[in-house]
PDB file of N, CA and C in Angstrom:
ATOM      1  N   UNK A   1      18.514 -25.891  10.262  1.00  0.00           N
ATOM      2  CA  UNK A   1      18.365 -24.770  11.180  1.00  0.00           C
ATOM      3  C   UNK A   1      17.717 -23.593  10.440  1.00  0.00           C
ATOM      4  N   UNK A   2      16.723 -23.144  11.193  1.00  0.00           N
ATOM      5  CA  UNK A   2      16.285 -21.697  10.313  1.00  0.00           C
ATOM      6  C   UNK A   2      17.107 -20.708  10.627  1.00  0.00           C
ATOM      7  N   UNK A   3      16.914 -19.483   9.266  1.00  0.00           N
ATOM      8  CA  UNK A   3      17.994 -18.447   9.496  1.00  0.00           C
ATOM      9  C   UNK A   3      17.354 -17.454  10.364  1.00  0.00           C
ATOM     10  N   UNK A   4      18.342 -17.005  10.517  1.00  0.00           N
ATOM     11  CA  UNK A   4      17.549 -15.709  11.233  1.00  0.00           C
ATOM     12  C   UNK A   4      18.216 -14.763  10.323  1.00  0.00           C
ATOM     13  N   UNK A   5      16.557 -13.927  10.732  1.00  0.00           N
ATOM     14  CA  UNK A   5      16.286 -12.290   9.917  1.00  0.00           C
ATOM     15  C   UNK A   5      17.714 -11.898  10.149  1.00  0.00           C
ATOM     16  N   UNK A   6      18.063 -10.625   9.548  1.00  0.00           N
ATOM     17  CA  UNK A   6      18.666 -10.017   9.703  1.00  0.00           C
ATOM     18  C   UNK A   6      19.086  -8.673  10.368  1.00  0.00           C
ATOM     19  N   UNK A   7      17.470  -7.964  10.814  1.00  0.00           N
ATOM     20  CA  UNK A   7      17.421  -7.688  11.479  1.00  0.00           C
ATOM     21  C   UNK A   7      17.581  -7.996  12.932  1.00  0.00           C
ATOM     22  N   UNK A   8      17.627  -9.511  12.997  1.00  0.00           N
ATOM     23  CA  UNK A   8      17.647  -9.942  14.165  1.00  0.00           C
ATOM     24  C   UNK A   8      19.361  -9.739  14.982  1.00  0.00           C
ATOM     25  N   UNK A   9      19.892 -10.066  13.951  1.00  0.00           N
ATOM     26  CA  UNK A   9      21.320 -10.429  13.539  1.00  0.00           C
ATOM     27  C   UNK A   9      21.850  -9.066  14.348  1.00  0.00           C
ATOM     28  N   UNK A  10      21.137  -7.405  13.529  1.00  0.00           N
ATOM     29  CA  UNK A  10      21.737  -6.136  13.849  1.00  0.00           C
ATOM     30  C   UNK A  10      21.220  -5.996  15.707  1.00  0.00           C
ATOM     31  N   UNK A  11      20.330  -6.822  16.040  1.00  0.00           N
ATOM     32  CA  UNK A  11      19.541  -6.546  17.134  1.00  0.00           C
ATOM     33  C   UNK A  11      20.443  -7.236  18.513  1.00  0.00           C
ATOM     34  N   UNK A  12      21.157  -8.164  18.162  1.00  0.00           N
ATOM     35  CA  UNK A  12      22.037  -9.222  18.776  1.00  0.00           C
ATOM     36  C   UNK A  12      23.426  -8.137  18.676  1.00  0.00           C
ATOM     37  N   UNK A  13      23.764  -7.806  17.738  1.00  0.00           N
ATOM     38  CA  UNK A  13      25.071  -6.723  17.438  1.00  0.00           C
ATOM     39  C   UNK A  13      24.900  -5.549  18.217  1.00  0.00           C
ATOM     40  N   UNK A  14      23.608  -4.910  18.155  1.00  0.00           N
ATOM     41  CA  UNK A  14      23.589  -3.778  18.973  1.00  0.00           C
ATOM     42  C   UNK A  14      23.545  -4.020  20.526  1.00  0.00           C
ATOM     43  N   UNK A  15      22.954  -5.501  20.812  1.00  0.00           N
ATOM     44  CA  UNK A  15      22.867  -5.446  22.541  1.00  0.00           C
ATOM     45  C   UNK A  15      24.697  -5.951  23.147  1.00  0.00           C
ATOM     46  N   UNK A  16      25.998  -6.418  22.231  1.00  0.00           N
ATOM     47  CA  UNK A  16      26.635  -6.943  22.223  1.00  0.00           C
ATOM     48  C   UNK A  16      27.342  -5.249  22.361  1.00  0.00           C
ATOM     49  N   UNK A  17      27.170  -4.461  21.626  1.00  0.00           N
ATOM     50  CA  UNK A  17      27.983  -3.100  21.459  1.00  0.00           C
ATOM     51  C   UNK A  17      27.288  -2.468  23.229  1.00  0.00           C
ATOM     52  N   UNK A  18      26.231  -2.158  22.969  1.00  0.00           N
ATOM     53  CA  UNK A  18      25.827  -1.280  23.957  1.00  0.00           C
ATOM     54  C   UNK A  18      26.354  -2.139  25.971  1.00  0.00           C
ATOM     55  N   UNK A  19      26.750  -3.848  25.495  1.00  0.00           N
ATOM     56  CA  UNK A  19      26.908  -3.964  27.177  1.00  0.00           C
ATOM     57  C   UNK A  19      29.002  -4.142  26.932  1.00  0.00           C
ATOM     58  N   UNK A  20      29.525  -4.731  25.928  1.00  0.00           N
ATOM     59  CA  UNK A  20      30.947  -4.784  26.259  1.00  0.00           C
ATOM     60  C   UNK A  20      31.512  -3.259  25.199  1.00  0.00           C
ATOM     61  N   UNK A  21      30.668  -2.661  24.444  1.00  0.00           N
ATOM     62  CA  UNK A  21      31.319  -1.454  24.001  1.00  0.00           C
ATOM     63  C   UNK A  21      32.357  -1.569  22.879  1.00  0.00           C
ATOM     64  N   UNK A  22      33.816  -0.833  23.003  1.00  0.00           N
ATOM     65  CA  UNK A  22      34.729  -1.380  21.547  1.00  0.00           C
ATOM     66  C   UNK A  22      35.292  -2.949  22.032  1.00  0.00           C
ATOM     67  N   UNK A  23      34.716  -3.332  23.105  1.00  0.00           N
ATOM     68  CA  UNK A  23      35.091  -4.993  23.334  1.00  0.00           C
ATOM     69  C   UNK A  23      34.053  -5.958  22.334  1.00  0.00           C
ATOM     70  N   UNK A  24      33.049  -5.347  21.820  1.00  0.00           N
ATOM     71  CA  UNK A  24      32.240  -6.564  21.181  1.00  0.00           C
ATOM     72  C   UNK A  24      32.381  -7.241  20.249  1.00  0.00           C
ATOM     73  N   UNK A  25      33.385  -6.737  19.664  1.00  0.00           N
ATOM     74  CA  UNK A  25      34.062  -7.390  18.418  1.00  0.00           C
ATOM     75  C   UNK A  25      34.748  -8.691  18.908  1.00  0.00           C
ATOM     76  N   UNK A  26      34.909  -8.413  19.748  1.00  0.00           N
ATOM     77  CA  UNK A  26      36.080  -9.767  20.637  1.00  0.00           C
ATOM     78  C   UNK A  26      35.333 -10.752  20.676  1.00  0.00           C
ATOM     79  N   UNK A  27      34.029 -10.261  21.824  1.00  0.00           N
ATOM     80  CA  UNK A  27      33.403 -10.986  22.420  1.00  0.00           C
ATOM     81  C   UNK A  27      32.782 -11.697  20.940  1.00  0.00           C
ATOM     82  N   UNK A  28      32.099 -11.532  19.730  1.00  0.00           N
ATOM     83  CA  UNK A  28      31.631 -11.601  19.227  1.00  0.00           C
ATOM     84  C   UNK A  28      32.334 -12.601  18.493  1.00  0.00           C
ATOM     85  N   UNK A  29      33.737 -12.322  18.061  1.00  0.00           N
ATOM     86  CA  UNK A  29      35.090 -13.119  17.711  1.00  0.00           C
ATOM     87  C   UNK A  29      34.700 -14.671  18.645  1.00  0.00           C
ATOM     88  N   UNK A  30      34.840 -14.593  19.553  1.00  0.00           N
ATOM     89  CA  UNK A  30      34.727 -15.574  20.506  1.00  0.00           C
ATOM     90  C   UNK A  30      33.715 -16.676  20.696  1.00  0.00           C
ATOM     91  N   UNK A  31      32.553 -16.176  20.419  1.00  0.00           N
ATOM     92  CA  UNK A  31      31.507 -16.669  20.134  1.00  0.00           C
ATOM     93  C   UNK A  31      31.915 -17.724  19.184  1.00  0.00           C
ATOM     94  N   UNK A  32      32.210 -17.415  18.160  1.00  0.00           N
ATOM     95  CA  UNK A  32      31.974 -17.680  16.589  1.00  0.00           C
ATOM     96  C   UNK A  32      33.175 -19.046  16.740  1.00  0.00           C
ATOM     97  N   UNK A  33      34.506 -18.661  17.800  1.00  0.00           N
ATOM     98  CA  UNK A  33      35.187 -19.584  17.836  1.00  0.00           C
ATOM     99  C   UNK A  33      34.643 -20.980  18.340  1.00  0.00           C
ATOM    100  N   UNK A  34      34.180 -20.803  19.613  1.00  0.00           N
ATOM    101  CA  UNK A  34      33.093 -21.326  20.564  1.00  0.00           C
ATOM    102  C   UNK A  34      32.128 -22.326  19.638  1.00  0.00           C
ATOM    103  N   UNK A  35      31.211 -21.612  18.758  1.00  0.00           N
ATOM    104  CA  UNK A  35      30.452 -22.551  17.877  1.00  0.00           C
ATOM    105  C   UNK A  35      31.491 -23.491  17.058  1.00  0.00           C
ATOM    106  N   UNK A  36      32.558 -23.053  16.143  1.00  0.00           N
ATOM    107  CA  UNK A  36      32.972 -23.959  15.251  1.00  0.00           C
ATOM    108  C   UNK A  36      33.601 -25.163  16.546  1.00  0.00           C
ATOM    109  N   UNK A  37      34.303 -24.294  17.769  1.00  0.00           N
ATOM    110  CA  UNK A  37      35.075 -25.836  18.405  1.00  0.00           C
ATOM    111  C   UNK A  37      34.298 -27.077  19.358  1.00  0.00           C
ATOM    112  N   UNK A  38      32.722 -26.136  19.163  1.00  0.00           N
ATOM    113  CA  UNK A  38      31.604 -27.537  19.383  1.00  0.00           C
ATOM    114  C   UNK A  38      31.294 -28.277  18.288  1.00  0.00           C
ATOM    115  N   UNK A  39      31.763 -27.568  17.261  1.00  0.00           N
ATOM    116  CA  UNK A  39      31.207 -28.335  15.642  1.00  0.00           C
ATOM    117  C   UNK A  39      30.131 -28.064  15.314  1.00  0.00           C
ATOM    118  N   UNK A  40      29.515 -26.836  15.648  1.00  0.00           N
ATOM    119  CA  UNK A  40      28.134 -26.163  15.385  1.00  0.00           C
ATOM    120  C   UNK A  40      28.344 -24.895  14.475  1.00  0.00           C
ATOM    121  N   UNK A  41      28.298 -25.829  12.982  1.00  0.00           N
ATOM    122  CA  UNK A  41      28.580 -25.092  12.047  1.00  0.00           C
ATOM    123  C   UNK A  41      27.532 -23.671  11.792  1.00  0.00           C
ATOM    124  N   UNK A  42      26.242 -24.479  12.172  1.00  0.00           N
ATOM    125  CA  UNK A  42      25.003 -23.339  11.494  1.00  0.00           C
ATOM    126  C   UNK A  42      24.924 -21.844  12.582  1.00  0.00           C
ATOM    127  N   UNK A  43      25.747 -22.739  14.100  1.00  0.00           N
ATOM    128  CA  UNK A  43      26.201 -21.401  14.580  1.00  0.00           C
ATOM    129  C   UNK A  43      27.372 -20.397  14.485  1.00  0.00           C
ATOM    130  N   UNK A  44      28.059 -21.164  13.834  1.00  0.00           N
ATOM    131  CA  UNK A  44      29.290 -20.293  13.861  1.00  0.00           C
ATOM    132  C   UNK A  44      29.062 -19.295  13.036  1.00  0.00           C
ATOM    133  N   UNK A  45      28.083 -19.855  11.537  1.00  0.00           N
ATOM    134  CA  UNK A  45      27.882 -19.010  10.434  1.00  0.00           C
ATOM    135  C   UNK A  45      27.022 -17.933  10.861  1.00  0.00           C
ATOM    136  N   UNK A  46      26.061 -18.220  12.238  1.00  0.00           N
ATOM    137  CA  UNK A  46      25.166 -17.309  12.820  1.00  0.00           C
ATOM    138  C   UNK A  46      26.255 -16.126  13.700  1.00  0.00           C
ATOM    139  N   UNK A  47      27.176 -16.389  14.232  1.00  0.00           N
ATOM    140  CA  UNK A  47      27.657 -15.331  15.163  1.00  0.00           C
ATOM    141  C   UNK A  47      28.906 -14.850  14.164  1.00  0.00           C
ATOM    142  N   UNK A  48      29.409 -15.485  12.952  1.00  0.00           N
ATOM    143  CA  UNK A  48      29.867 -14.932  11.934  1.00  0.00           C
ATOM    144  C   UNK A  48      28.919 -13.585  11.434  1.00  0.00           C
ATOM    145  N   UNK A  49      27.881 -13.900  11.187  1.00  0.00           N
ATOM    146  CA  UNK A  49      27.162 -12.564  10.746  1.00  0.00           C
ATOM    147  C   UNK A  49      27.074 -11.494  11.848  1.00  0.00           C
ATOM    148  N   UNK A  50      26.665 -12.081  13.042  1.00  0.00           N
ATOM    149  CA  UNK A  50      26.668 -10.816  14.245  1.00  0.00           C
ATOM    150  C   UNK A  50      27.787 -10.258  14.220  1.00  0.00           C
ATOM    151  N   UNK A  51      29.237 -11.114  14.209  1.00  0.00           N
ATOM    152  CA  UNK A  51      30.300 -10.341  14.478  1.00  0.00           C
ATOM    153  C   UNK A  51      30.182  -9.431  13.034  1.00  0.00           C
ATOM    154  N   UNK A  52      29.756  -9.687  12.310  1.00  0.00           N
ATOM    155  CA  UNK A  52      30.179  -8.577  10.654  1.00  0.00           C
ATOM    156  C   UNK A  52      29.108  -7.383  11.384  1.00  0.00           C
ATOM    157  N   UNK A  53      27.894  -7.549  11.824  1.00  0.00           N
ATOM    158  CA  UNK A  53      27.121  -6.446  11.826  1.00  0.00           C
ATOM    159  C   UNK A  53      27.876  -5.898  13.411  1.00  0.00           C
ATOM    160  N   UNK A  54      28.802  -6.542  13.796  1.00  0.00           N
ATOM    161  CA  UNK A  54      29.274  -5.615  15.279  1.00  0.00           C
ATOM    162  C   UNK A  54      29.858  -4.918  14.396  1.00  0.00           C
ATOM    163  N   UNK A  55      30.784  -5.127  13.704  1.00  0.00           N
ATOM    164  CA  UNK A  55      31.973  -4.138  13.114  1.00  0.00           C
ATOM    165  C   UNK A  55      31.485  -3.255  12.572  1.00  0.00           C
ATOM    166  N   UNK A  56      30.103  -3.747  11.423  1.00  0.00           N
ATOM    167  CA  UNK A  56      29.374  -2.657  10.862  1.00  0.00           C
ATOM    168  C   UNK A  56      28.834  -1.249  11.805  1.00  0.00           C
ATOM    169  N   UNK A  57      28.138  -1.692  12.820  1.00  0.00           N
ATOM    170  CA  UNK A  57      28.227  -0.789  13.790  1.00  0.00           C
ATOM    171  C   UNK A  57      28.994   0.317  14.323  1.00  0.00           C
ATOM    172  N   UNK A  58      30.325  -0.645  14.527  1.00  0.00           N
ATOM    173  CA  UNK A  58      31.353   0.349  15.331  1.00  0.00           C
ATOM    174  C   UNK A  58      32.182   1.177  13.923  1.00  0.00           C
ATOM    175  N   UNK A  59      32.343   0.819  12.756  1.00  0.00           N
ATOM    176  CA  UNK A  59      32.785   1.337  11.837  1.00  0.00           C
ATOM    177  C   UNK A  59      32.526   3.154  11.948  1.00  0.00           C
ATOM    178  N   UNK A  60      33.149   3.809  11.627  1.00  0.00           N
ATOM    179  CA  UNK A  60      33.087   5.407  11.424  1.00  0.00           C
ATOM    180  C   UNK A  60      32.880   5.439   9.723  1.00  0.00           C
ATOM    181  N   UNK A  61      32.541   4.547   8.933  1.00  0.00           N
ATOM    182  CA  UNK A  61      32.358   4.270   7.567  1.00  0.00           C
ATOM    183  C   UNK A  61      31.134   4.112   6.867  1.00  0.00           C
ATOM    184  N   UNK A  62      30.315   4.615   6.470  1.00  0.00           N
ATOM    185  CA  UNK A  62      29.211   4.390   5.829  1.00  0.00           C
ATOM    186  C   UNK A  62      28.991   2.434   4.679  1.00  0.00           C
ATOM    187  N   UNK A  63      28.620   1.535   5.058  1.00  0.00           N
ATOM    188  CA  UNK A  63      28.382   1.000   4.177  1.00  0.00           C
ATOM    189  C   UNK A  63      28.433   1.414   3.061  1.00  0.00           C
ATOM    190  N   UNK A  64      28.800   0.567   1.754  1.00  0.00           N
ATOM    191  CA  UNK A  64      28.531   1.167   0.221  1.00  0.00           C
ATOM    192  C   UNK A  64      26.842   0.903  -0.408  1.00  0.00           C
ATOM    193  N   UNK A  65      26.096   0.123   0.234  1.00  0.00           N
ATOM    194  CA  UNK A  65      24.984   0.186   0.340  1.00  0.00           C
ATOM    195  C   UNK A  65      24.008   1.283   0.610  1.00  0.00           C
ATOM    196  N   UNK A  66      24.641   1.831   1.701  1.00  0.00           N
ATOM    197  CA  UNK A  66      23.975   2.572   2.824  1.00  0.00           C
ATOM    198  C   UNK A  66      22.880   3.626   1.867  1.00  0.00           C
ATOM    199  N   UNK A  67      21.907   3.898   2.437  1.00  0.00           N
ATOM    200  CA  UNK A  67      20.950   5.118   1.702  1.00  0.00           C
ATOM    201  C   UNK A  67      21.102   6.366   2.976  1.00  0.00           C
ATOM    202  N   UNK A  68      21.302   7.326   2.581  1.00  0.00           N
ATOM    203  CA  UNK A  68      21.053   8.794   3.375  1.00  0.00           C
ATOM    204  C   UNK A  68      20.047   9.520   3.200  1.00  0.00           C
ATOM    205  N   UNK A  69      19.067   9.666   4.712  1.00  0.00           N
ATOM    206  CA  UNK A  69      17.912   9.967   4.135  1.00  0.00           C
ATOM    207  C   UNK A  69      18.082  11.821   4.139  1.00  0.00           C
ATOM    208  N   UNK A  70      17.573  12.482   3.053  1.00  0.00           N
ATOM    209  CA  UNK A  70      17.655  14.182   3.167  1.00  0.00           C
ATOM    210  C   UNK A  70      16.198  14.015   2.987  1.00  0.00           C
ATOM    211  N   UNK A  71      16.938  15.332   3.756  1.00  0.00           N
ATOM    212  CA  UNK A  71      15.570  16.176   4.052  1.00  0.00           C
ATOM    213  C   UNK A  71      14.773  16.594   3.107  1.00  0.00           C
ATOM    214  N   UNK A  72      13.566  17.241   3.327  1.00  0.00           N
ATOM    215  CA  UNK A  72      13.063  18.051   2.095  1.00  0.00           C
ATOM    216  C   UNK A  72      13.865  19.178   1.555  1.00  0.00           C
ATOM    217  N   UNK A  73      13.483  19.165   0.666  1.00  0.00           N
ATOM    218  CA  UNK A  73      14.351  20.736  -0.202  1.00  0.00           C
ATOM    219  C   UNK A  73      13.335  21.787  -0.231  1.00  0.00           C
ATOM    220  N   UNK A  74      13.503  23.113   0.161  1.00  0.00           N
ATOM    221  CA  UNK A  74      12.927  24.153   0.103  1.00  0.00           C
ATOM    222  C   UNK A  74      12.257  24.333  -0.801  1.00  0.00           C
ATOM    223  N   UNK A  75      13.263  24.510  -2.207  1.00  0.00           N
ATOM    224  CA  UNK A  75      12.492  24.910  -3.295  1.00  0.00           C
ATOM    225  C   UNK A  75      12.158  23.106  -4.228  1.00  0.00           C
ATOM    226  N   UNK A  76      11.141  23.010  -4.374  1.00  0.00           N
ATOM    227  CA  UNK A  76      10.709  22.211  -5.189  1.00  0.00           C
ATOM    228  C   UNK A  76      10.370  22.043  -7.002  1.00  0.00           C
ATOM    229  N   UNK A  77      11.077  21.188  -7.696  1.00  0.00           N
ATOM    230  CA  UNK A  77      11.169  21.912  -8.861  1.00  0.00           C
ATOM    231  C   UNK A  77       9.138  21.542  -9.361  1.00  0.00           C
ATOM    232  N   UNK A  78       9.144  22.945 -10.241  1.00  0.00           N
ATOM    233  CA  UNK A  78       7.881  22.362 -10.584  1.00  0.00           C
ATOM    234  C   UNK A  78       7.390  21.198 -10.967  1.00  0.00           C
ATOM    235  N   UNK A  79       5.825  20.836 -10.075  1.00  0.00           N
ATOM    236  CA  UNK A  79       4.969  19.531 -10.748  1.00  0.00           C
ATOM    237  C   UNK A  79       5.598  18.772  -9.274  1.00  0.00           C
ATOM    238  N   UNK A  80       6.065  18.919  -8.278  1.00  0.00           N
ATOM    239  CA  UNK A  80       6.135  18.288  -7.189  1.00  0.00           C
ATOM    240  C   UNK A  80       5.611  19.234  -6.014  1.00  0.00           C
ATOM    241  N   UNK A  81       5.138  18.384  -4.765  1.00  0.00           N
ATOM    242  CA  UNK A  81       4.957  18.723  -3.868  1.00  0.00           C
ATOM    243  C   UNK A  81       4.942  18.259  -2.446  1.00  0.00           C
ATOM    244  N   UNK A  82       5.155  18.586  -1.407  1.00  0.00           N
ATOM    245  CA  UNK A  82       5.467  18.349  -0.436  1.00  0.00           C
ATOM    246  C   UNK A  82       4.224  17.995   0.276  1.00  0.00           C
ATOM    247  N   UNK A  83       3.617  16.817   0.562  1.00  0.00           N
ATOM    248  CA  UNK A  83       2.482  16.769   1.786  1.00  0.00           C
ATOM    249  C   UNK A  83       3.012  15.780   2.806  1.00  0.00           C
ATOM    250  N   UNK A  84       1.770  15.614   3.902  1.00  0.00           N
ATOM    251  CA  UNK A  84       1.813  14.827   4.703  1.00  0.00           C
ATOM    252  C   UNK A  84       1.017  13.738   4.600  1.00  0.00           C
ATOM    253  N   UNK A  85       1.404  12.411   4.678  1.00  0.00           N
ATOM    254  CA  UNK A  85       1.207  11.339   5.038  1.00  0.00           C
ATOM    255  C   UNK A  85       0.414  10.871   5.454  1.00  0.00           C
ATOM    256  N   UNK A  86      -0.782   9.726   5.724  1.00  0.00           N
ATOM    257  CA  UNK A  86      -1.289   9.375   6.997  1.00  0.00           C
ATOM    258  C   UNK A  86      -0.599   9.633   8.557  1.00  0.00           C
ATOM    259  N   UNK A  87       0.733   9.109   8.514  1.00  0.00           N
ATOM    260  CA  UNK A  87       1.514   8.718   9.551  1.00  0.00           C
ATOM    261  C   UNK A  87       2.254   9.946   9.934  1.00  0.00           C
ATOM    262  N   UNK A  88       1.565  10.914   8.959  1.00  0.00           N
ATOM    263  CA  UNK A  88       2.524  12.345   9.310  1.00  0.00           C
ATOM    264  C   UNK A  88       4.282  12.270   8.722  1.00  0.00           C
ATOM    265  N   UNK A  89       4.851  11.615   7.872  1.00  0.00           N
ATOM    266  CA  UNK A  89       5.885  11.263   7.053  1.00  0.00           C
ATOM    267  C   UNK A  89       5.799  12.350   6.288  1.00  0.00           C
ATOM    268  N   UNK A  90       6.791  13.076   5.892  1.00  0.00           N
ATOM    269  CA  UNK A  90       6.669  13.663   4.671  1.00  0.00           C
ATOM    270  C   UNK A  90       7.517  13.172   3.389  1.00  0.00           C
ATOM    271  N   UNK A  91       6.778  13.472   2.225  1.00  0.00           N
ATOM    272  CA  UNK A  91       7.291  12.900   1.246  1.00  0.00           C
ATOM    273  C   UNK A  91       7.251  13.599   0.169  1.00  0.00           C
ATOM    274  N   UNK A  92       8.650  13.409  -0.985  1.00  0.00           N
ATOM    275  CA  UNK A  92       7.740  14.399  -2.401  1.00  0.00           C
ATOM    276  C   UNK A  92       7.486  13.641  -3.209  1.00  0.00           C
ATOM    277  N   UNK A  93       6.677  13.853  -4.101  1.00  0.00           N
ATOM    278  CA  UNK A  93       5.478  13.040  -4.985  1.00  0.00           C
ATOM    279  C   UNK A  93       5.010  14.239  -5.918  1.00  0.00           C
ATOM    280  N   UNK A  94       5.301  13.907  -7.463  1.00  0.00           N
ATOM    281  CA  UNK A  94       4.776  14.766  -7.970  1.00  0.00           C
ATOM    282  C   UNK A  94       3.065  14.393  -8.517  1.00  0.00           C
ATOM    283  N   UNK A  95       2.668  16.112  -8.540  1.00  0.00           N
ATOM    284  CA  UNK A  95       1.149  16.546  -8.308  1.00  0.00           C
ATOM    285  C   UNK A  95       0.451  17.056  -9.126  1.00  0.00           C
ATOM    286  N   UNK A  96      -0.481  15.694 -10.021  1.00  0.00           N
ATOM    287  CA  UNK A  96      -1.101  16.629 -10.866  1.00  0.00           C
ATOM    288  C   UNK A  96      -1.940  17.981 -11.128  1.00  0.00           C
ATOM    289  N   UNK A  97      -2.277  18.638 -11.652  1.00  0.00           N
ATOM    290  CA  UNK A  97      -3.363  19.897 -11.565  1.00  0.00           C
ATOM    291  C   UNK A  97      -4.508  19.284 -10.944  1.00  0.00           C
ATOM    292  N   UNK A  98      -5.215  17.893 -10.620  1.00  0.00           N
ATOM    293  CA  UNK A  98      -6.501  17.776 -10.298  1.00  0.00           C
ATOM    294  C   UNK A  98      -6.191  17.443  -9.430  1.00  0.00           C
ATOM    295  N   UNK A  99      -5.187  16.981  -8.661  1.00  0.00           N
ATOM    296  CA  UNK A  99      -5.073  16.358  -7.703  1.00  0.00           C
ATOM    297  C   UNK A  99      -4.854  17.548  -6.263  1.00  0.00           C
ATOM    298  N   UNK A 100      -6.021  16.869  -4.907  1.00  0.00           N
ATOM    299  CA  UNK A 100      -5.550  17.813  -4.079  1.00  0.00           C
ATOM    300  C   UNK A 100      -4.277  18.216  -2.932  1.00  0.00           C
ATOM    301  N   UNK A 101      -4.158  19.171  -3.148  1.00  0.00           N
ATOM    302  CA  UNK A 101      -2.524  19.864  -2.260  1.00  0.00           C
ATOM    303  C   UNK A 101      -2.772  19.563  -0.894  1.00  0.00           C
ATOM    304  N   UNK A 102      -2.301  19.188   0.146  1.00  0.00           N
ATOM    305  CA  UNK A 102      -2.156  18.687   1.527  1.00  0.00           C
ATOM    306  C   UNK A 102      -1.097  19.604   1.830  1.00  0.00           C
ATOM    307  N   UNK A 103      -1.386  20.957   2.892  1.00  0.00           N
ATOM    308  CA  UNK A 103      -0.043  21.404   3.114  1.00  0.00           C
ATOM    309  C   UNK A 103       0.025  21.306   4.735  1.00  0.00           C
ATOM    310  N   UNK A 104       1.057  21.597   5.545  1.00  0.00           N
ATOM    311  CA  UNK A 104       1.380  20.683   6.749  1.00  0.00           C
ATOM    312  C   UNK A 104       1.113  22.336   7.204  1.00  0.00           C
ATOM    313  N   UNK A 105       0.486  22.248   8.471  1.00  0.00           N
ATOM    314  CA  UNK A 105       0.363  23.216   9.663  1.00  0.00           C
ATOM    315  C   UNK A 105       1.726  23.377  10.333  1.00  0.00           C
ATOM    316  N   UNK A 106       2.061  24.577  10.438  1.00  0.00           N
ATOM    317  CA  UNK A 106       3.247  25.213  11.234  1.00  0.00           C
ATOM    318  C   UNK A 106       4.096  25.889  10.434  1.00  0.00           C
TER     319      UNK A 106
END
């Protein structure tokens, strides 16, 4: 059986949260029972992961993984600078003397 992404996994978790709510854990529970008592191991291990990314979801807990994205910082220590992106992203990147400054309108 191929795996599925994992994104796919959070994509299945989120449509499971958004239609039964703090029930999806159940439902999700259920599933997983469902696969092992057909003997469909490669599914059980599949709605095993959905149910982990339901909980991940509903958790009030940050993963220990997790990255937090901040914002820019006002003051920038020297030799960095703040531009824009193709995509309009901003990012800091430090800036040599030859290199040219991109500063954002507004």
């Amino acid at each position: 059986m191929k795996k599925i992404e994992n994104i796919d996994i959070y994509r299945i978790a989120n449509g499971l949260v958004k239609q039964h709510g703090a029930d999806a854990t159940i439902h999700a529970a259920m599933l997983v029972d469902e696969r092992l008592n057909d003997g469909d191991l490669d599914g059980q291990a599949t709605w095993k992961r959905v149910l982990a990314a339901v909980e991940e979801l509903q958790s009030k807990e940050r993963p220990p993984a997790a990255r937090v994205h901040k914002p820019p910082i006002k003051n920038h220590p020297q030799g960095s600078h703040v531009h824009v992106t193709p995509l309009g992203a901003l990012s800091s990147t430090p800036v040599s003397p030859t290199s040219k400054k991109v500063h954002p309108k507004g």
